[in-house]
C-alpha atoms as a PDB file:
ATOM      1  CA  UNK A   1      -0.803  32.856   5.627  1.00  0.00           C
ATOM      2  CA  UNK A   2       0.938  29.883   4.240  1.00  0.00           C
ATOM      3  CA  UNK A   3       1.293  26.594   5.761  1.00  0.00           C
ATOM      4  CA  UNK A   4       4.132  25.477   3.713  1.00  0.00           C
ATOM      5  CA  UNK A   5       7.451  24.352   5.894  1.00  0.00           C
ATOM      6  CA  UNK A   6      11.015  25.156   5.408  1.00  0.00           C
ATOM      7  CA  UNK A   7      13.371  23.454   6.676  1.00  0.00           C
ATOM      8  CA  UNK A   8      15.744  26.434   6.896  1.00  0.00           C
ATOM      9  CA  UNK A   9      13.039  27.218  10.439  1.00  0.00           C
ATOM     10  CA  UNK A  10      12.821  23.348  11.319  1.00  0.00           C
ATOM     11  CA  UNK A  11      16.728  23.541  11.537  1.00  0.00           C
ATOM     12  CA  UNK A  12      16.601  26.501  14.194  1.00  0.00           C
ATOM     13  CA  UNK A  13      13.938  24.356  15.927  1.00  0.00           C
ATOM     14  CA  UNK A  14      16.300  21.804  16.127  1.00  0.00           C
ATOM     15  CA  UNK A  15      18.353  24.172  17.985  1.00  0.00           C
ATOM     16  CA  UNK A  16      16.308  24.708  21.484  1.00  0.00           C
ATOM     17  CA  UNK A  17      17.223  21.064  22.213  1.00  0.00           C
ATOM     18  CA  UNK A  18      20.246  23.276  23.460  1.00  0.00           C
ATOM     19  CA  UNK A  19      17.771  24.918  25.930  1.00  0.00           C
ATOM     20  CA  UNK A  20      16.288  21.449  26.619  1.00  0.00           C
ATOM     21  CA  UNK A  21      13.554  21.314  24.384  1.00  0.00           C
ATOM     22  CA  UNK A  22      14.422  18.501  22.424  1.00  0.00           C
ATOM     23  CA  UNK A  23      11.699  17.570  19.367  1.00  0.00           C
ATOM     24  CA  UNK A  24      10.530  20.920  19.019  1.00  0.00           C
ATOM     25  CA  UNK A  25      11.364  20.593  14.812  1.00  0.00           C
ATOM     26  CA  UNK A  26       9.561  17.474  14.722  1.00  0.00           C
ATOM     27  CA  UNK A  27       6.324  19.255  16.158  1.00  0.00           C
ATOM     28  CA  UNK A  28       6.796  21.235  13.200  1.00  0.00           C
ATOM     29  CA  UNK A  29       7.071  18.680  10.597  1.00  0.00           C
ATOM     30  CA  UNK A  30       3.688  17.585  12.229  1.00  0.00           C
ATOM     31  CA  UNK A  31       5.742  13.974  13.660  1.00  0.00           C
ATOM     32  CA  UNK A  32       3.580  15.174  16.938  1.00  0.00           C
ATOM     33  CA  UNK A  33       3.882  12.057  18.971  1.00  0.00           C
ATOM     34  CA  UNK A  34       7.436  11.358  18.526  1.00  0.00           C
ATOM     35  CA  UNK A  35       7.797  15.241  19.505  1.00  0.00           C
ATOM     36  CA  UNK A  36       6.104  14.125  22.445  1.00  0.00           C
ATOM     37  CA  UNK A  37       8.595  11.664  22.884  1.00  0.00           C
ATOM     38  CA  UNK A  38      11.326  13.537  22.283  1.00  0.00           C
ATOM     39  CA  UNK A  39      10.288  16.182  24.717  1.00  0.00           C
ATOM     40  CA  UNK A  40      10.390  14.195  27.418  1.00  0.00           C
ATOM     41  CA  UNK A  41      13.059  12.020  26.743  1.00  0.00           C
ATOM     42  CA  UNK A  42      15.649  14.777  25.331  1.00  0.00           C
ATOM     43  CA  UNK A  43      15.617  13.115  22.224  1.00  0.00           C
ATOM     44  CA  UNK A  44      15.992   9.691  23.268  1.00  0.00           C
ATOM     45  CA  UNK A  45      18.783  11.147  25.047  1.00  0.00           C
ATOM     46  CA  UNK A  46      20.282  13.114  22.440  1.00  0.00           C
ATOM     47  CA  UNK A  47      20.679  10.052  20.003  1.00  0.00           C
ATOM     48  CA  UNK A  48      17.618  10.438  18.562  1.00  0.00           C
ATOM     49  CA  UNK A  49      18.364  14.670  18.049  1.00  0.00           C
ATOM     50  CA  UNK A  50      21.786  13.812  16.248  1.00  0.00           C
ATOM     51  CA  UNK A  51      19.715  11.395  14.040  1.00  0.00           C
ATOM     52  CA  UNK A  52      17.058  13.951  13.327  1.00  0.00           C
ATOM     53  CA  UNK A  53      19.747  16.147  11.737  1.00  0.00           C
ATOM     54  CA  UNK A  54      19.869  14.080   8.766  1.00  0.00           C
ATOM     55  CA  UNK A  55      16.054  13.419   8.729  1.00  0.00           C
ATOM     56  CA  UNK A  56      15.073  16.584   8.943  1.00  0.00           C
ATOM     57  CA  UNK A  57      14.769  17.493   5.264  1.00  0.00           C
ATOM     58  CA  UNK A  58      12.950  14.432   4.569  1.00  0.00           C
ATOM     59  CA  UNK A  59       9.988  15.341   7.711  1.00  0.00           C
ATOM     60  CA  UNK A  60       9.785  18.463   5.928  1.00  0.00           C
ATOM     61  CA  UNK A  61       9.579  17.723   2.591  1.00  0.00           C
ATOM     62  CA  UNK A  62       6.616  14.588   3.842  1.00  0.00           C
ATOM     63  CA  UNK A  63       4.646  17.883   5.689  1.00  0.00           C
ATOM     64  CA  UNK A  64       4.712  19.693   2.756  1.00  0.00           C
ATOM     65  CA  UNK A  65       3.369  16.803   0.233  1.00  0.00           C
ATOM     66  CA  UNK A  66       0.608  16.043   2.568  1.00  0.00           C
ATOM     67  CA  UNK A  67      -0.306  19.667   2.815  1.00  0.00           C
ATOM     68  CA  UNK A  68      -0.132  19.771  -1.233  1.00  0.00           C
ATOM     69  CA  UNK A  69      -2.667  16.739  -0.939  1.00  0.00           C
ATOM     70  CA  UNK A  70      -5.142  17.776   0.955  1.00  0.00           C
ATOM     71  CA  UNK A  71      -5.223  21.384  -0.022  1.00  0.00           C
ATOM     72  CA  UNK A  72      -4.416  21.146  -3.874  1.00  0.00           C
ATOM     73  CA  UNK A  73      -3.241  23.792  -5.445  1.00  0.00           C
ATOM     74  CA  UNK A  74      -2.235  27.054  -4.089  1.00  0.00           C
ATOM     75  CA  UNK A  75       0.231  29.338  -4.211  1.00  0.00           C
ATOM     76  CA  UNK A  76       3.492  28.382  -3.135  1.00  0.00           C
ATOM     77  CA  UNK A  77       2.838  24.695  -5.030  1.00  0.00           C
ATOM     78  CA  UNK A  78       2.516  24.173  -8.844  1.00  0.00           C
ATOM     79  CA  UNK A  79       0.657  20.861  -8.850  1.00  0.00           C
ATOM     80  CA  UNK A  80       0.839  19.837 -12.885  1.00  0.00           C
ATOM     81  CA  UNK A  81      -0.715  16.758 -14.589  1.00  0.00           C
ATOM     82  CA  UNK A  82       1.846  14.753 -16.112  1.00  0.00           C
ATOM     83  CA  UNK A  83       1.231  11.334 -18.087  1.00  0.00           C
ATOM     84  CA  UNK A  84       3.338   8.653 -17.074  1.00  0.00           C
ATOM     85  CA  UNK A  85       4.474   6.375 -20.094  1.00  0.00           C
ATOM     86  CA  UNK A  86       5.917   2.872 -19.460  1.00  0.00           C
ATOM     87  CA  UNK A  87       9.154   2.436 -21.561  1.00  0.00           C
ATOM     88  CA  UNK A  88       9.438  -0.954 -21.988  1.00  0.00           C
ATOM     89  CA  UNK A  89       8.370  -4.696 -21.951  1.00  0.00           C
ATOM     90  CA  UNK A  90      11.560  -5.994 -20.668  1.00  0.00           C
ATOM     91  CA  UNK A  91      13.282  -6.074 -17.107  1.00  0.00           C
ATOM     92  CA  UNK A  92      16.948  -5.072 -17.354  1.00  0.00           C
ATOM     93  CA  UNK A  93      19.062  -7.974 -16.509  1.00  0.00           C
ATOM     94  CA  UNK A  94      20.489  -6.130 -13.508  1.00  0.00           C
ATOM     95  CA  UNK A  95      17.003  -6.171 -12.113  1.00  0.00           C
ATOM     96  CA  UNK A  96      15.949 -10.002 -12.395  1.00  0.00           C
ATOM     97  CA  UNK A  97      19.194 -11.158 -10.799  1.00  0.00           C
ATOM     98  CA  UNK A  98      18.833  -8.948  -7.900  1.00  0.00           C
ATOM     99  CA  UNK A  99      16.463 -10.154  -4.719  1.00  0.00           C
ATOM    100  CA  UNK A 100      15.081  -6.646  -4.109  1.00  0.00           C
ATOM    101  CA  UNK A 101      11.192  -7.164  -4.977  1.00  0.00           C
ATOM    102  CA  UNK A 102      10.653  -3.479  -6.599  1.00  0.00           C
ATOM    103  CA  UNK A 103       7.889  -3.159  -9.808  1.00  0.00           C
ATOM    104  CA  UNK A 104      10.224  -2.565 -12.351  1.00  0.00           C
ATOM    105  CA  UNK A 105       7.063  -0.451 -13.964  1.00  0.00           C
ATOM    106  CA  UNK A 106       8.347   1.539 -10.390  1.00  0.00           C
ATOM    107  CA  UNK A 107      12.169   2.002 -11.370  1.00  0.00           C
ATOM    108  CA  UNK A 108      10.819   2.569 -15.220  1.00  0.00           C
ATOM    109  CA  UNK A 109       8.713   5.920 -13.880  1.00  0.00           C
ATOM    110  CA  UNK A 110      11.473   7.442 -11.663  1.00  0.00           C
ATOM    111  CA  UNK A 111      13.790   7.360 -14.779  1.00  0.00           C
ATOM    112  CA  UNK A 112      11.288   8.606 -17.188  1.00  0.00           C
ATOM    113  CA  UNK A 113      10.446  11.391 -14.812  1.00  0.00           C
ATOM    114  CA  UNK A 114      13.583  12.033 -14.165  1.00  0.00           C
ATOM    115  CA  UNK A 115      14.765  12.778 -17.762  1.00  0.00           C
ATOM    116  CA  UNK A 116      11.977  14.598 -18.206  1.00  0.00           C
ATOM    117  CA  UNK A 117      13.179  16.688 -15.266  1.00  0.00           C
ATOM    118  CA  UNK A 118      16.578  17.804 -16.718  1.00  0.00           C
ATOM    119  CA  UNK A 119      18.363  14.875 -14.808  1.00  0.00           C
ATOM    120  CA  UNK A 120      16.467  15.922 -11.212  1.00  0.00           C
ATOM    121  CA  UNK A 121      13.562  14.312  -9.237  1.00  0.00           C
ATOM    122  CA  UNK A 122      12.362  14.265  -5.531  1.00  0.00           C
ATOM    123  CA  UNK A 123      10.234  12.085  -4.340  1.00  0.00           C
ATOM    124  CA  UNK A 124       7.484  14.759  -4.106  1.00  0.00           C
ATOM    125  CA  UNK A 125       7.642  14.970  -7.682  1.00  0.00           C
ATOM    126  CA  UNK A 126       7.192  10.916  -8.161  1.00  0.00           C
ATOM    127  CA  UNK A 127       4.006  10.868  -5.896  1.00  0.00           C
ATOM    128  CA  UNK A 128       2.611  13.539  -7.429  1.00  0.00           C
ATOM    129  CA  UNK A 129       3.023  12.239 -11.108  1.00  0.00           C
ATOM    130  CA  UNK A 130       2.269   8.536 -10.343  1.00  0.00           C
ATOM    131  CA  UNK A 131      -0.219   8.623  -7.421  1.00  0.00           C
ATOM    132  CA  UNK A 132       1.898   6.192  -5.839  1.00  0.00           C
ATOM    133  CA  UNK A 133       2.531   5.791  -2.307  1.00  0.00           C
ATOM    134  CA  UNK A 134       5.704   7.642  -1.129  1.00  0.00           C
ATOM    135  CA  UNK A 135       6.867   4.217   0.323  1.00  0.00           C
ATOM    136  CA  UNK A 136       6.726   2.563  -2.639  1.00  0.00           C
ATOM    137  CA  UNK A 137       8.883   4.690  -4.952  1.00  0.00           C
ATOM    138  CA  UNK A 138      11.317   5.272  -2.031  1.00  0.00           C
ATOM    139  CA  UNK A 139      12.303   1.798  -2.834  1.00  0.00           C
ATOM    140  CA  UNK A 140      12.488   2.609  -6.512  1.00  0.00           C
ATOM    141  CA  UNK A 141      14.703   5.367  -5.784  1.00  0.00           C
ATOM    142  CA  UNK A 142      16.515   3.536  -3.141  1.00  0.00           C
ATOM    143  CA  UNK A 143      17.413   0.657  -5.691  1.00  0.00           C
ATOM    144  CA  UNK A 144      18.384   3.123  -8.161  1.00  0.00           C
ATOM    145  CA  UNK A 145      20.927   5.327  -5.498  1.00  0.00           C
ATOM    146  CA  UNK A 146      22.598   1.976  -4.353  1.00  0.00           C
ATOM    147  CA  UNK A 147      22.879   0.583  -7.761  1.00  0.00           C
ATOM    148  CA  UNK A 148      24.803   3.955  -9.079  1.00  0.00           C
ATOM    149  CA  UNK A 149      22.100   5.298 -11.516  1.00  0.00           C
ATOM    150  CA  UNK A 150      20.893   8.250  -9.327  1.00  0.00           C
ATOM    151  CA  UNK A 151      23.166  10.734  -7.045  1.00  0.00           C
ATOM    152  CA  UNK A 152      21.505  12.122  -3.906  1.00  0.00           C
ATOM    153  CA  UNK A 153      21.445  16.316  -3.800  1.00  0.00           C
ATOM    154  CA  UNK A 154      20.413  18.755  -1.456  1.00  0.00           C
ATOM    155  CA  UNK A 155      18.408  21.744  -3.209  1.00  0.00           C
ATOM    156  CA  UNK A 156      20.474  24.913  -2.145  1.00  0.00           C
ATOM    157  CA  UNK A 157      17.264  26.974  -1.967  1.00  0.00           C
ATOM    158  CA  UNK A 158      14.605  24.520  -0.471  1.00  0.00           C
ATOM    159  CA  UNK A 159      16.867  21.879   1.296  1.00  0.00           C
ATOM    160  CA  UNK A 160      14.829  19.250  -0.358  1.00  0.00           C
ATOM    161  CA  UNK A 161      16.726  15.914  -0.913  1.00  0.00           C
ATOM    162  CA  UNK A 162      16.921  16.056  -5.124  1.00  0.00           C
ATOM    163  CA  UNK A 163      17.994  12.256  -7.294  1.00  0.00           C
ATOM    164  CA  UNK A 164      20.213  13.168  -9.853  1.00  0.00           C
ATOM    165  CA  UNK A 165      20.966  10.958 -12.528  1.00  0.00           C
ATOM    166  CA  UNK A 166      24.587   9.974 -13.013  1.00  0.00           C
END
């Protein structure tokens, strides 16, 4: 039996809120205290549900990288070594003007794996090919989205959030 999460099943979770059993999907996506929370307070009184429907692929997608981590490679995950090569010297003049404090070595990786990629990335695939903290190249990616070099996707088949380069 797998322990790998879709988010396809964490969507009908979502659902029983309709039957009062709000948080349900976040028990799921192992977020058990706030499911706690959410159980007894409907979902922060249904705000908190309606928020979850965008956050949901994300919880999912975290479950699933920390079950990759600890249990390495099995079936359902294809965990390959990849060499990470810095590209330049410089920072980009877009970069030293702006206030955002992000290692530009950071936004370098993310592009480099992305091209690599065919134009695609998800976070997943950043962590696992940097070692990095998830936090840490979600402001990479952030900085990249709002400055118009990456396009956020949804996978059709996995509902994971995919950066596409523009």
């Amino acid at each position: 039996m797998s322990n790998v999460r879709k988010t396809g099943v964490a969507y009908l979770l979502w659902c029983t809120c309709f039957f009062g059993l709000a948080g349900v999907h976040r028990f799921y996506a192992g977020k058990y205290f706030s499911g706690i929370v959410w159980l007894f307070t409907l979902g922060f009184l249904g705000i908190g549900q309606l928020v979850d429907l965008a956050l949901i692929p994300e919880m999912v997608e975290e479950e699933n990288l920390k079950y990759r981590l600890l249990h390495g490679n099995s079936n359902n995950f294809a965990i390959t070594p990849q060499v990470v090569v810095k590209l330049a010297d410089e920072i980009p003049r877009t970069f030293q003007e702006s206030n955002v404090k992000i290692e530009t070595s950071n936004i370098q990786t993310v592009l480099h794996l992305a091209r690599e990629n065919k134009g695609k990335i998800s976070l997943v695939d950043c962590v696992m090919a940097t070692g990095k903290s998830a936090a840490e190249l979600r402001k990479a990616i952030d900085y990249l989205c709002l400055e118009g070099v990456l396009e956020v996707e949804t996978c059709p088949n996995t509902g994971l959030l995919v950066y596409r380069i523009v």
